[in-house]
PDB file of N, CA and C in Angstrom:
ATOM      1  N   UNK A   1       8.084 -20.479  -5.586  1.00  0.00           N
ATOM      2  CA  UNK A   1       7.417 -19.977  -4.404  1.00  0.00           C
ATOM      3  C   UNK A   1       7.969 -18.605  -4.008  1.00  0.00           C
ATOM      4  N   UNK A   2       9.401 -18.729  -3.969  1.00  0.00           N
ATOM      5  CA  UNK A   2       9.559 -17.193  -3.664  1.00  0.00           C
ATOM      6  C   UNK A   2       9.600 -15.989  -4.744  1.00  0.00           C
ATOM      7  N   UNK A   3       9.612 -16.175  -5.816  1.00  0.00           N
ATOM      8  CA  UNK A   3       8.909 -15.263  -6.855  1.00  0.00           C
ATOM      9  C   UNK A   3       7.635 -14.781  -6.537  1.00  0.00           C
ATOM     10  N   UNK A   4       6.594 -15.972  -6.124  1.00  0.00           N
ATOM     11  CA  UNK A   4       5.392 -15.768  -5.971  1.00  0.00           C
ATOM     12  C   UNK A   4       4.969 -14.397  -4.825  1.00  0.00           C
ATOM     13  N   UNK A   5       6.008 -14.861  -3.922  1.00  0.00           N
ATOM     14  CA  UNK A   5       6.097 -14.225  -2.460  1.00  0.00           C
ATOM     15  C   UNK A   5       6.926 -12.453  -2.848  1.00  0.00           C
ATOM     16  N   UNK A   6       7.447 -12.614  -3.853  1.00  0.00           N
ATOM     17  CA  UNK A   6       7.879 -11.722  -3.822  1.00  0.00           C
ATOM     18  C   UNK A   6       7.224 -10.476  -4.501  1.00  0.00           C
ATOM     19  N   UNK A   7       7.008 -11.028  -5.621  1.00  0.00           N
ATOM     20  CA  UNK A   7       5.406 -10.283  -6.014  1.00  0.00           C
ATOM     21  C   UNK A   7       4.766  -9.925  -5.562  1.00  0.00           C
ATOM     22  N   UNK A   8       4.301 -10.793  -4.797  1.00  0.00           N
ATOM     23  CA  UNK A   8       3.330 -10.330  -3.952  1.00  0.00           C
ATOM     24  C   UNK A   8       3.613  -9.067  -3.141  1.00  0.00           C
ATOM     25  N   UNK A   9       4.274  -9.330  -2.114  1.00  0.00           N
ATOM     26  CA  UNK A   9       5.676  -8.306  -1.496  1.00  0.00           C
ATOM     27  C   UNK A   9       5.208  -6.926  -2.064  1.00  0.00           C
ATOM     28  N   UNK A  10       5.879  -6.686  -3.148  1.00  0.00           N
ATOM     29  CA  UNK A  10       5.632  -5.672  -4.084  1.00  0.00           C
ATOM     30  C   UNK A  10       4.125  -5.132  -3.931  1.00  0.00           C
ATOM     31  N   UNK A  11       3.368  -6.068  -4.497  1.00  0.00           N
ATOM     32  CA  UNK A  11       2.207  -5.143  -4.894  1.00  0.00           C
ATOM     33  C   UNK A  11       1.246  -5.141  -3.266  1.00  0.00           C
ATOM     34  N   UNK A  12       1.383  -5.684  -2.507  1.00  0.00           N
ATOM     35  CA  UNK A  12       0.658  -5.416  -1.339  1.00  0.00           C
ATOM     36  C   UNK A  12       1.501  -4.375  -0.446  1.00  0.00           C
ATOM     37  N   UNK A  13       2.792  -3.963  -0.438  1.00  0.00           N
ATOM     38  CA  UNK A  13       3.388  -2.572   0.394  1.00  0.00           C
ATOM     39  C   UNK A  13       2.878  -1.565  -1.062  1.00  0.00           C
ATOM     40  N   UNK A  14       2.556  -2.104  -2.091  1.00  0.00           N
ATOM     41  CA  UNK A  14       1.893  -0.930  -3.383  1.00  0.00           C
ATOM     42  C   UNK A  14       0.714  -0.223  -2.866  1.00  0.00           C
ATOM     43  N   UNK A  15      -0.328  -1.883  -2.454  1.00  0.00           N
ATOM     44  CA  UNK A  15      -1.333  -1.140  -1.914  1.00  0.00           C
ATOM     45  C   UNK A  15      -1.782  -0.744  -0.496  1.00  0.00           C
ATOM     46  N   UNK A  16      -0.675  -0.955   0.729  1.00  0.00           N
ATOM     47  CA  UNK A  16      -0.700  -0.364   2.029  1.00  0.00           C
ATOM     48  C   UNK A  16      -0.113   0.765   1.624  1.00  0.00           C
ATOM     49  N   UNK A  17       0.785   1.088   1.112  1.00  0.00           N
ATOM     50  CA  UNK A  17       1.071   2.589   0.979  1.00  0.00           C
ATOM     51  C   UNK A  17       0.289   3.517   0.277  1.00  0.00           C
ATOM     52  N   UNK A  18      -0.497   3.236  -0.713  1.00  0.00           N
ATOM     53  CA  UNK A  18      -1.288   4.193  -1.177  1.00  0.00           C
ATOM     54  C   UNK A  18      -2.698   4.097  -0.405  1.00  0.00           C
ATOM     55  N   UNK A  19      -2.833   3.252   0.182  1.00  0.00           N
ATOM     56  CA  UNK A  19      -3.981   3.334   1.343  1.00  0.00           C
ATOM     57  C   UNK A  19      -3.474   4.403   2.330  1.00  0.00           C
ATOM     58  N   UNK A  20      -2.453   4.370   2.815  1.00  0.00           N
ATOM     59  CA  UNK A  20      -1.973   5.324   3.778  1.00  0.00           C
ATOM     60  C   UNK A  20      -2.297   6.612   3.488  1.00  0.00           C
ATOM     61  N   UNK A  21      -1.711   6.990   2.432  1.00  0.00           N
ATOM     62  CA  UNK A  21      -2.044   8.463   1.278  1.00  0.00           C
ATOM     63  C   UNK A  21      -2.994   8.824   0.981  1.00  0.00           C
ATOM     64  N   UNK A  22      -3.780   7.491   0.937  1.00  0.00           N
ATOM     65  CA  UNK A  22      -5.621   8.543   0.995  1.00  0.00           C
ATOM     66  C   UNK A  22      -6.115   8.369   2.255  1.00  0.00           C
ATOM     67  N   UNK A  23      -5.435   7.623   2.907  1.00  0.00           N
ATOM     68  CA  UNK A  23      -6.110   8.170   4.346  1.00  0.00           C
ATOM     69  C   UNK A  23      -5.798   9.214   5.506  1.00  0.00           C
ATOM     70  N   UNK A  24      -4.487   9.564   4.513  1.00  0.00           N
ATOM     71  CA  UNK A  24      -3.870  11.280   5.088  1.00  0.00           C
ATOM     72  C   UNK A  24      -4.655  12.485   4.532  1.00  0.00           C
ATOM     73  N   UNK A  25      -5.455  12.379   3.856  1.00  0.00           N
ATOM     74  CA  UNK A  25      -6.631  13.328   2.788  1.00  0.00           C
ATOM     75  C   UNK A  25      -7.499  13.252   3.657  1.00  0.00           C
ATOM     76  N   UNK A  26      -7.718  14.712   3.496  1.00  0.00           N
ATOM     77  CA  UNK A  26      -9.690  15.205   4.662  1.00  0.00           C
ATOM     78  C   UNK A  26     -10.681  14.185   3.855  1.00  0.00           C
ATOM     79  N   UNK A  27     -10.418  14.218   3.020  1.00  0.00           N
ATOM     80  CA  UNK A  27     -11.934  13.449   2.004  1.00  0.00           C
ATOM     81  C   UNK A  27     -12.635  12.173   2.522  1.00  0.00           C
ATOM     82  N   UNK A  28     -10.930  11.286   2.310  1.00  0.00           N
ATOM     83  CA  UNK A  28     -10.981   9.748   2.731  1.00  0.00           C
ATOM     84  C   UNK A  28     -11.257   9.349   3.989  1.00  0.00           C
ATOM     85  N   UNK A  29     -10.488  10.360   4.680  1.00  0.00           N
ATOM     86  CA  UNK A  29     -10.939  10.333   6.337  1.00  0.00           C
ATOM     87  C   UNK A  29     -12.190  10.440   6.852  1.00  0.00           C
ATOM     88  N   UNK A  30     -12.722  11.418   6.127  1.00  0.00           N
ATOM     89  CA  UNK A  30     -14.275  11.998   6.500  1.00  0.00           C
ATOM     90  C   UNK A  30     -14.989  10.760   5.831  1.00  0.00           C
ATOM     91  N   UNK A  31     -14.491  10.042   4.583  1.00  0.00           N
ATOM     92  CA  UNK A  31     -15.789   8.647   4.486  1.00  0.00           C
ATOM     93  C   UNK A  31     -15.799   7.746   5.636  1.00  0.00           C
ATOM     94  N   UNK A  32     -14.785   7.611   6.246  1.00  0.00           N
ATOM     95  CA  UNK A  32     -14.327   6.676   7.552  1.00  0.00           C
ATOM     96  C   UNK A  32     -14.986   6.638   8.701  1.00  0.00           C
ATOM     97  N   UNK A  33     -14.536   8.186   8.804  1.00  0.00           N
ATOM     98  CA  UNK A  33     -14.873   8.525  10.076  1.00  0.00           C
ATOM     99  C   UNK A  33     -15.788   9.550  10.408  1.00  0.00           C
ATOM    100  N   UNK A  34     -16.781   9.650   9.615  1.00  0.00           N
ATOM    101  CA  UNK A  34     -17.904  10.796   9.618  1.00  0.00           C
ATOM    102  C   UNK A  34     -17.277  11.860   8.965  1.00  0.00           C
ATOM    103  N   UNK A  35     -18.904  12.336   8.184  1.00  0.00           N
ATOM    104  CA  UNK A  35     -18.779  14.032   7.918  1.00  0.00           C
ATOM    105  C   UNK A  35     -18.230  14.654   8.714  1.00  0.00           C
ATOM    106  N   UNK A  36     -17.183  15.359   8.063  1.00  0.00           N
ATOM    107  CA  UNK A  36     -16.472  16.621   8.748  1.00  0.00           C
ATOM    108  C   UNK A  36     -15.263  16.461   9.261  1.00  0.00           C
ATOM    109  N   UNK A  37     -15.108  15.114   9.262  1.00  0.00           N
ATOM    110  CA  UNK A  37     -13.791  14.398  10.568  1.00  0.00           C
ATOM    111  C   UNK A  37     -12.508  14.963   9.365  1.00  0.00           C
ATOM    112  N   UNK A  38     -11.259  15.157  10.428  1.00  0.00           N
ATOM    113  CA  UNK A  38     -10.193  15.511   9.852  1.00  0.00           C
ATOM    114  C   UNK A  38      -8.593  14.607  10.699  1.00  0.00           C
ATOM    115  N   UNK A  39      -8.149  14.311  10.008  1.00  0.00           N
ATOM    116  CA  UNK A  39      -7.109  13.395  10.399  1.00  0.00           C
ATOM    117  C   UNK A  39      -6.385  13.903  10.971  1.00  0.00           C
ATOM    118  N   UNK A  40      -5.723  14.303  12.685  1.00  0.00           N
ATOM    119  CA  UNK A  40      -5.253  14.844  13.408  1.00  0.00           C
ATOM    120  C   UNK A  40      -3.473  15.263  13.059  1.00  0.00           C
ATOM    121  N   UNK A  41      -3.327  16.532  13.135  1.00  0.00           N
ATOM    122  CA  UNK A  41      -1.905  16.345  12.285  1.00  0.00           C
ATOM    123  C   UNK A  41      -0.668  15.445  12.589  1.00  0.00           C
ATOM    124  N   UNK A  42      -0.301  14.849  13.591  1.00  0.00           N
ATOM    125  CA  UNK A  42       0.494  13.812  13.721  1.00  0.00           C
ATOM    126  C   UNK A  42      -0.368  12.512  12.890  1.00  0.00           C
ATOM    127  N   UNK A  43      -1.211  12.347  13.318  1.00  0.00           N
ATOM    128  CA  UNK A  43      -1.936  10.991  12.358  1.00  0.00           C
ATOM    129  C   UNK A  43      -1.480  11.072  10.487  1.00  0.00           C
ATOM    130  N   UNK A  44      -1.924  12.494  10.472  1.00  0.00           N
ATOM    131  CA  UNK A  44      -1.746  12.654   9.233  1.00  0.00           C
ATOM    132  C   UNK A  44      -0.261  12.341   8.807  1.00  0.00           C
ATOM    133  N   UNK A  45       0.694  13.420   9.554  1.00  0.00           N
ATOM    134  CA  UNK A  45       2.152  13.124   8.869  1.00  0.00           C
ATOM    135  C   UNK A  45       2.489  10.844   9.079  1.00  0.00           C
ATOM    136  N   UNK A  46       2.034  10.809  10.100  1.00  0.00           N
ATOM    137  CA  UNK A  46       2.278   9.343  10.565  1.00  0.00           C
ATOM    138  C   UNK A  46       2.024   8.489   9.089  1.00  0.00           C
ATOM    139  N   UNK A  47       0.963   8.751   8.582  1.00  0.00           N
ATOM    140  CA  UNK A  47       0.388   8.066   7.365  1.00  0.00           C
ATOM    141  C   UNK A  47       0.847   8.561   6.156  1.00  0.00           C
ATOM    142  N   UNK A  48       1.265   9.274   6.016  1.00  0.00           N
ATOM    143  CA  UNK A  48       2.030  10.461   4.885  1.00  0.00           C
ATOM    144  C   UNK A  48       3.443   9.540   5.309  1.00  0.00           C
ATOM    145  N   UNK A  49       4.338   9.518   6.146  1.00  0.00           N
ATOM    146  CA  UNK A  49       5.606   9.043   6.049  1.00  0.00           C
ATOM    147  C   UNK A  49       5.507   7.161   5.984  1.00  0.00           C
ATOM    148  N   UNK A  50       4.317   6.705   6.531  1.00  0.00           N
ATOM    149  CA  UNK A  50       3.867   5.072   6.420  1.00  0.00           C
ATOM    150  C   UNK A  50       3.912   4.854   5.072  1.00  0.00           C
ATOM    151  N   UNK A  51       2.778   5.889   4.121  1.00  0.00           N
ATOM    152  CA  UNK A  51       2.524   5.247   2.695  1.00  0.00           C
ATOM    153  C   UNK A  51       4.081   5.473   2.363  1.00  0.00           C
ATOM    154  N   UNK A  52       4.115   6.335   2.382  1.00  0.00           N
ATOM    155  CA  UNK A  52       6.209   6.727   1.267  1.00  0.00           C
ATOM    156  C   UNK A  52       7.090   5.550   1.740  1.00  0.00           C
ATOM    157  N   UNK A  53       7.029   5.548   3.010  1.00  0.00           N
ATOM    158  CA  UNK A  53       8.215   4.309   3.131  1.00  0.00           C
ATOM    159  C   UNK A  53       7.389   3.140   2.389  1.00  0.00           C
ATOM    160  N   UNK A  54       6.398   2.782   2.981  1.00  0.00           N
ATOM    161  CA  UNK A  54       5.765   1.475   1.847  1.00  0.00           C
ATOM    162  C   UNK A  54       6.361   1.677   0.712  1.00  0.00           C
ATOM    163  N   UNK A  55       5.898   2.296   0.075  1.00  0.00           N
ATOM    164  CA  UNK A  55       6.179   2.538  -1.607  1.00  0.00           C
ATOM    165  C   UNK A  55       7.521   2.713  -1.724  1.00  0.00           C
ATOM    166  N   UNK A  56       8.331   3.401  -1.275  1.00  0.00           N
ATOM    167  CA  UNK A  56      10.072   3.099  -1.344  1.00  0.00           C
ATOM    168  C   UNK A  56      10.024   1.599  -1.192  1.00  0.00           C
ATOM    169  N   UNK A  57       9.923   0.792  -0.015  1.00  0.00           N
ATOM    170  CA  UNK A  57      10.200  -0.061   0.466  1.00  0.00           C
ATOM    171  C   UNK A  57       9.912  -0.979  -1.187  1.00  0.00           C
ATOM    172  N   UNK A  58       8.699  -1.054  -1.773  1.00  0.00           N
ATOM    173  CA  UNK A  58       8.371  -1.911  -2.558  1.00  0.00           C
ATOM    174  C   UNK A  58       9.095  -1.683  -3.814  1.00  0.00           C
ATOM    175  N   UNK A  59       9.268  -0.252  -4.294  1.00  0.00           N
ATOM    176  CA  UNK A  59      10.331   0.177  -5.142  1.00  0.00           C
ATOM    177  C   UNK A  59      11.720  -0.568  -4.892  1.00  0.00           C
ATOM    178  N   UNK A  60      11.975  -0.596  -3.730  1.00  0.00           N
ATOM    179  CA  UNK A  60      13.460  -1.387  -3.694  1.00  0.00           C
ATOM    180  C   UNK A  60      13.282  -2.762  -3.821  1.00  0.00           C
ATOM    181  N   UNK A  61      12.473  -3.034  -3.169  1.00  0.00           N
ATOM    182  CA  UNK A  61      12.097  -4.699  -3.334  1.00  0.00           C
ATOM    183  C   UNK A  61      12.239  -5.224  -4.756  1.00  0.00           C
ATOM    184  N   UNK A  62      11.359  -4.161  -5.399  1.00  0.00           N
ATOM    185  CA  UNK A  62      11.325  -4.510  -6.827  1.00  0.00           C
ATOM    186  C   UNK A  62      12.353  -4.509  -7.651  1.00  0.00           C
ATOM    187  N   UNK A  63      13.020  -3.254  -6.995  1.00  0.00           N
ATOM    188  CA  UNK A  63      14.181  -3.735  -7.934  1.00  0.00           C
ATOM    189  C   UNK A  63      15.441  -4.565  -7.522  1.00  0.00           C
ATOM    190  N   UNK A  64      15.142  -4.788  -6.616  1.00  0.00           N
ATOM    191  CA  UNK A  64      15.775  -6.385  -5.763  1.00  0.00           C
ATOM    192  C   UNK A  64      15.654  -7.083  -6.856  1.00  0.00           C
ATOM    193  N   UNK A  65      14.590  -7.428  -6.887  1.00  0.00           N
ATOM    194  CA  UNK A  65      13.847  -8.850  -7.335  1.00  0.00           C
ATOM    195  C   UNK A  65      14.085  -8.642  -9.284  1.00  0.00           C
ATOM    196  N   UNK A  66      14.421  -7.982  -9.697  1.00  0.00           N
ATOM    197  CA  UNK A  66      14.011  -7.584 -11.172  1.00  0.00           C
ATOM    198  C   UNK A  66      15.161  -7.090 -12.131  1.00  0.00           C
ATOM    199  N   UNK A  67      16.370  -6.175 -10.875  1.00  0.00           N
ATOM    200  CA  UNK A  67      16.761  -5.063 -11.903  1.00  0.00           C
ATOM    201  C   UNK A  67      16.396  -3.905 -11.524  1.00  0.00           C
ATOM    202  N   UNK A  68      17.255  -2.460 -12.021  1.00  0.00           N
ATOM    203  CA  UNK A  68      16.795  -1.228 -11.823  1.00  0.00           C
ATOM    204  C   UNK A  68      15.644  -1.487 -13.012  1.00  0.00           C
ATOM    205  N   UNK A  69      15.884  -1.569 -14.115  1.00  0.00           N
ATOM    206  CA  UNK A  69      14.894  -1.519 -15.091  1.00  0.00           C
ATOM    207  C   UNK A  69      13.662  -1.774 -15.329  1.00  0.00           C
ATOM    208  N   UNK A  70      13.543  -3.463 -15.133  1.00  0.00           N
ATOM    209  CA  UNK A  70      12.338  -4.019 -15.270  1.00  0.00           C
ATOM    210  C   UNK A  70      11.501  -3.809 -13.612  1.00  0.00           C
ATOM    211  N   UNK A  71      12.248  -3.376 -12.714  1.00  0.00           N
ATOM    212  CA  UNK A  71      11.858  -3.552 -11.260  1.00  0.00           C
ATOM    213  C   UNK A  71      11.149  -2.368 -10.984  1.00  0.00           C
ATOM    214  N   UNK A  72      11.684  -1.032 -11.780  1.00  0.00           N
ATOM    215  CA  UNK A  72      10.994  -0.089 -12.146  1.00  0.00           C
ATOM    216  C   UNK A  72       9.761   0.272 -12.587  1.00  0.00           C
ATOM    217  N   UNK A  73       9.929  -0.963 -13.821  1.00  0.00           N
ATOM    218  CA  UNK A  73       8.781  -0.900 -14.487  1.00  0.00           C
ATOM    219  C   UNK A  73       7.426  -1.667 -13.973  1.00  0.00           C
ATOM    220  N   UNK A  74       7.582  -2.620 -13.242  1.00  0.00           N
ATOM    221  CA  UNK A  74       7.075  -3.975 -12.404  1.00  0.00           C
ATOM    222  C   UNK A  74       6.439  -2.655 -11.511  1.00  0.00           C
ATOM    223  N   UNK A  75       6.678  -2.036 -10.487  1.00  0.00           N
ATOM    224  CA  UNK A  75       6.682  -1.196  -9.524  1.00  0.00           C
ATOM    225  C   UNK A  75       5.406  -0.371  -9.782  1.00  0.00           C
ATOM    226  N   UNK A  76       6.069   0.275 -10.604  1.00  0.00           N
ATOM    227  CA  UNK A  76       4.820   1.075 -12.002  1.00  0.00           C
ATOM    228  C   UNK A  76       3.594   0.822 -11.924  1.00  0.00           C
ATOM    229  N   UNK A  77       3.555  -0.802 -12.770  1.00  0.00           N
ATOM    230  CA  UNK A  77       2.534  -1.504 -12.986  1.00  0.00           C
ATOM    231  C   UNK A  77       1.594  -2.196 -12.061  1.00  0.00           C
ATOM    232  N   UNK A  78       2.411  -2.217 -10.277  1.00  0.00           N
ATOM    233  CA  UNK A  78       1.988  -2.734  -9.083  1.00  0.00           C
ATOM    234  C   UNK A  78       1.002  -1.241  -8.944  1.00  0.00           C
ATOM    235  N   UNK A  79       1.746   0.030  -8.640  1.00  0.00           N
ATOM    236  CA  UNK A  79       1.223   0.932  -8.664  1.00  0.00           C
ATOM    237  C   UNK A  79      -0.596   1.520  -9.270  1.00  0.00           C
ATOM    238  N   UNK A  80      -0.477   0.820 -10.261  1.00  0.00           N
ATOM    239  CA  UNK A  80      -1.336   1.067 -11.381  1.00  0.00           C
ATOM    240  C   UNK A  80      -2.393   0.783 -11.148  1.00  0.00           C
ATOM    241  N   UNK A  81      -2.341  -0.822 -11.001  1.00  0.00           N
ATOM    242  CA  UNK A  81      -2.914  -2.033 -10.270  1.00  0.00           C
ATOM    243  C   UNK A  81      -3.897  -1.379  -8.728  1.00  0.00           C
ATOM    244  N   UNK A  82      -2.690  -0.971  -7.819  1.00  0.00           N
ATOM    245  CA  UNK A  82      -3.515  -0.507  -6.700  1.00  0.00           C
ATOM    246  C   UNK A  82      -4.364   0.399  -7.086  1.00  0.00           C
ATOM    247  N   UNK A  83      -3.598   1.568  -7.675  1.00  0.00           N
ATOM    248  CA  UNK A  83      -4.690   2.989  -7.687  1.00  0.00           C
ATOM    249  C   UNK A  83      -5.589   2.280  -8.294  1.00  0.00           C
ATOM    250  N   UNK A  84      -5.904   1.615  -9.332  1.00  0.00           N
ATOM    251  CA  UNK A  84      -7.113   1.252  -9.945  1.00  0.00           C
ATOM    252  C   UNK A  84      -7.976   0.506  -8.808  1.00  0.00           C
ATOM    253  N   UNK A  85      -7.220  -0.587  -8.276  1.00  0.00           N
ATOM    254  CA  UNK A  85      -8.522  -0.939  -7.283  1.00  0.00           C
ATOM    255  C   UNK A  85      -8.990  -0.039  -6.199  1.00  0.00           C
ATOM    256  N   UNK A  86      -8.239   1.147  -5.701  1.00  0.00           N
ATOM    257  CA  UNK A  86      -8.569   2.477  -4.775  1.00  0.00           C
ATOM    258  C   UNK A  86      -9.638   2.316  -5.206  1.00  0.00           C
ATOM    259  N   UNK A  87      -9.475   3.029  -6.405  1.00  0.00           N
ATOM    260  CA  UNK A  87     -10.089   4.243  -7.284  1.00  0.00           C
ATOM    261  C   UNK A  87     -11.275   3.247  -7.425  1.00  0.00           C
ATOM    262  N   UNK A  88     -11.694   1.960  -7.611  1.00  0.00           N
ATOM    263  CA  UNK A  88     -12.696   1.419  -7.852  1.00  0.00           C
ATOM    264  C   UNK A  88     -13.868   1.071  -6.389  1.00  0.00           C
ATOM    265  N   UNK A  89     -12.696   0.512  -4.994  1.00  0.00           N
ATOM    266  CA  UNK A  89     -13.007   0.739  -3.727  1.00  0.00           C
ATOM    267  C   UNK A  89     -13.333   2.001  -3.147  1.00  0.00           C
ATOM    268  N   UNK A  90     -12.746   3.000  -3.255  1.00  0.00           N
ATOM    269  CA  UNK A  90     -12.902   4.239  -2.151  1.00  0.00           C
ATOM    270  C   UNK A  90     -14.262   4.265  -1.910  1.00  0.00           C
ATOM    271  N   UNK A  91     -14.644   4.976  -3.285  1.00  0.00           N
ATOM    272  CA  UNK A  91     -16.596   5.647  -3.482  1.00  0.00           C
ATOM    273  C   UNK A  91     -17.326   4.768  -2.919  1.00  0.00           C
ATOM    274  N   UNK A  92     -17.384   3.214  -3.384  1.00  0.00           N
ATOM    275  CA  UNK A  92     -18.584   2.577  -2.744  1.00  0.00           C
ATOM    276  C   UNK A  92     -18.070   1.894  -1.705  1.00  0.00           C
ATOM    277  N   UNK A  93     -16.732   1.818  -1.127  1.00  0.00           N
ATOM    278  CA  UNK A  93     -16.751   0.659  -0.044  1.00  0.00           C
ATOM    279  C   UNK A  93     -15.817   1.064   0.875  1.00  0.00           C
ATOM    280  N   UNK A  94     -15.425   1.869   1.500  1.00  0.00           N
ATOM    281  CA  UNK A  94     -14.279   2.349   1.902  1.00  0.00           C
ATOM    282  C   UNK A  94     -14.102   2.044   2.980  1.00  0.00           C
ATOM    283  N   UNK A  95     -15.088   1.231   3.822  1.00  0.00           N
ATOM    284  CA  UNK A  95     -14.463   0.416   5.050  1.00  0.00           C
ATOM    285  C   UNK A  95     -13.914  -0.776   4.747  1.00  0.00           C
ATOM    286  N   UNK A  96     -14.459  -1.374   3.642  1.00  0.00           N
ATOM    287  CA  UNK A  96     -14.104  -2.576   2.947  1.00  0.00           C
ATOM    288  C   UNK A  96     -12.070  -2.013   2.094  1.00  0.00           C
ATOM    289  N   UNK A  97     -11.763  -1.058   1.783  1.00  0.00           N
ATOM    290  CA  UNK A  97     -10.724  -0.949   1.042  1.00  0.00           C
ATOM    291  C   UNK A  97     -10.000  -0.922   2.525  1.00  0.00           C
ATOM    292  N   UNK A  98     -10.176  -0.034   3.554  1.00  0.00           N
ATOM    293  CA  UNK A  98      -9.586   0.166   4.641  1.00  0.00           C
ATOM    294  C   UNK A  98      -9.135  -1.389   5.298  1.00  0.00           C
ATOM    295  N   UNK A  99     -10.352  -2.096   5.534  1.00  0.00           N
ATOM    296  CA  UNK A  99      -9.798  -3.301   5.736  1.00  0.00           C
ATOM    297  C   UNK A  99      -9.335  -4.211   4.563  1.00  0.00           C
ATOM    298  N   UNK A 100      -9.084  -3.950   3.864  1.00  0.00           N
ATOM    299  CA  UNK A 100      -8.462  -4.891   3.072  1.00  0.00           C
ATOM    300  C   UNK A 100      -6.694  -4.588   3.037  1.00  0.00           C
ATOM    301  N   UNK A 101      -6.772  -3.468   3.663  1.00  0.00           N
ATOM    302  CA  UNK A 101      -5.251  -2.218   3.193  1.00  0.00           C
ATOM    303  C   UNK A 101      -4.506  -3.217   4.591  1.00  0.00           C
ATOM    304  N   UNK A 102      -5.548  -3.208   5.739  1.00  0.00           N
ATOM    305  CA  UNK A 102      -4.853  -3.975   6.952  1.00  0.00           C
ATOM    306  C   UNK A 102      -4.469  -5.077   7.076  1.00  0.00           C
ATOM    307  N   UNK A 103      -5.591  -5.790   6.194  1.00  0.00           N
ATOM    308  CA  UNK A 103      -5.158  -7.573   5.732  1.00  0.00           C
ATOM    309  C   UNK A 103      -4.044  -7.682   4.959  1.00  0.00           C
ATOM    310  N   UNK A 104      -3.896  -7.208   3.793  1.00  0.00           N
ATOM    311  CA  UNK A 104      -2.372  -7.022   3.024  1.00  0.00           C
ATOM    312  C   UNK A 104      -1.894  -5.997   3.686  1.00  0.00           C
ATOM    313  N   UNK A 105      -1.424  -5.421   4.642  1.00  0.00           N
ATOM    314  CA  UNK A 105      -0.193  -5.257   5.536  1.00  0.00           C
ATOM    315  C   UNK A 105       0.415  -5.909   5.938  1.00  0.00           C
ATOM    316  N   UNK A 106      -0.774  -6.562   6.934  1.00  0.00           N
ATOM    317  CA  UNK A 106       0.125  -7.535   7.519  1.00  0.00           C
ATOM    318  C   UNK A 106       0.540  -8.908   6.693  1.00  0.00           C
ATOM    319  N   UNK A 107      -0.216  -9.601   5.635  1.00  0.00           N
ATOM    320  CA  UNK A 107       0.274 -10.445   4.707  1.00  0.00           C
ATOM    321  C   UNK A 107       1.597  -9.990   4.405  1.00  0.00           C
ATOM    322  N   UNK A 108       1.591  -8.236   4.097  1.00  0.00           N
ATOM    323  CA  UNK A 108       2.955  -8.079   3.359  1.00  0.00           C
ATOM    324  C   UNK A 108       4.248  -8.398   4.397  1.00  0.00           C
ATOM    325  N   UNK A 109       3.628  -8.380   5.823  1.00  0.00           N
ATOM    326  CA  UNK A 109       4.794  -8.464   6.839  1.00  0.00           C
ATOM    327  C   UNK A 109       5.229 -10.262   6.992  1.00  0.00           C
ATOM    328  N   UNK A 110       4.022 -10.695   6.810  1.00  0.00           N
ATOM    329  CA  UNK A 110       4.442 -12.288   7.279  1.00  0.00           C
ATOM    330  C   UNK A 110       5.107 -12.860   5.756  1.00  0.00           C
ATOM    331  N   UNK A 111       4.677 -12.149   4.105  1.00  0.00           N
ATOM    332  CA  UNK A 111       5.626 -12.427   3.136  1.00  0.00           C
ATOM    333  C   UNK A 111       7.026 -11.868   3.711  1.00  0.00           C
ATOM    334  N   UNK A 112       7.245 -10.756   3.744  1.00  0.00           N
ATOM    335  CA  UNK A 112       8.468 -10.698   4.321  1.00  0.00           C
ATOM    336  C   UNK A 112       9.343 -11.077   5.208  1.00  0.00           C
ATOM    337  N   UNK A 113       8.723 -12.075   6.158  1.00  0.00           N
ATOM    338  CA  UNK A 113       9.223 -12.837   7.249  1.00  0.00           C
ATOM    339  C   UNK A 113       9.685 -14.437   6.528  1.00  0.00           C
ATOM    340  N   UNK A 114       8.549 -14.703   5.326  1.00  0.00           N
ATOM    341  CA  UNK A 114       9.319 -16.098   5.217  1.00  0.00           C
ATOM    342  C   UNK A 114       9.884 -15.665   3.918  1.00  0.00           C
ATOM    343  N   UNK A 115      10.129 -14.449   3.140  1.00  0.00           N
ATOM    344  CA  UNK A 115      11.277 -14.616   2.534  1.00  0.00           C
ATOM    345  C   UNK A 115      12.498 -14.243   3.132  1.00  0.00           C
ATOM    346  N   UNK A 116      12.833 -13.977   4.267  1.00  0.00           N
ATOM    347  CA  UNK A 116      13.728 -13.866   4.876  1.00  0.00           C
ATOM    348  C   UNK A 116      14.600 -14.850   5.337  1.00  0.00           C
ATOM    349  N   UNK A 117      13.228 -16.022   5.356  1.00  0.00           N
ATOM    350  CA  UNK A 117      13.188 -17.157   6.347  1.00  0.00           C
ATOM    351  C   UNK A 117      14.139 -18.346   5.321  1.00  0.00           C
ATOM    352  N   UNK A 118      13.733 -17.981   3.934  1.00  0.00           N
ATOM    353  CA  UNK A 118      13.925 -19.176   2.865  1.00  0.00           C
ATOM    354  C   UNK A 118      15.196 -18.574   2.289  1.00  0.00           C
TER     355      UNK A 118
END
């Protein structure tokens, strides 16, 4: 169970943090929030320093859980994983990736509460 949890862990701060990162981009913002919209510069840095700590955060996790080596490589492959489902979400669904980025947040917070817990 806590392998399971921990995995998980990993690849859902994989994909809240790179959600963060495209939603610090004029592009991603403007699918969101209308043509033209631009992510206010505190919003922006806010989400720019959210995704990085995510992704540190899961980088360490990983290599918690793994090893510098394989935790590295695990990390990588969480990585991979997200951008591919972005990259498959953004274009056609991007309120749908947005909420999904919020649902595994907070999953990633309540995994992290009961591996704390166990």
């Amino acid at each position: 169970m806590m392998e399971i949890l921990s995995n998980f862990l990993v690849f859902a701060l994989c994909y809240a943090g790179l959600s963060c990162l495209c939603l610090a981009m004029d592009r991603h913002y403007a699918d969101l929030h209308g043509r033209g919209a631009e992510p206010p510069p505190q919003l922006r840095r806010r989400l720019q320093w959210g995704g990085a700590l995510a992704l540190a955060f899961a980088l360490a996790w990983a290599m918690h859980i793994a090893g510098a080596g394989y935790g590295t490589v695990f990390w990588v492959g969480s990585l991979t994983g997200c951008g591919l489902l972005l990259i498959w979400l953004l274009p056609y669904a991007p309120q749908q990736a947005m909420r999904l980025a919020r649902v595994v947040g907070a999953a990633a917070a309540l995994a992290a509460v009961m591996l704390a817990l166990l």
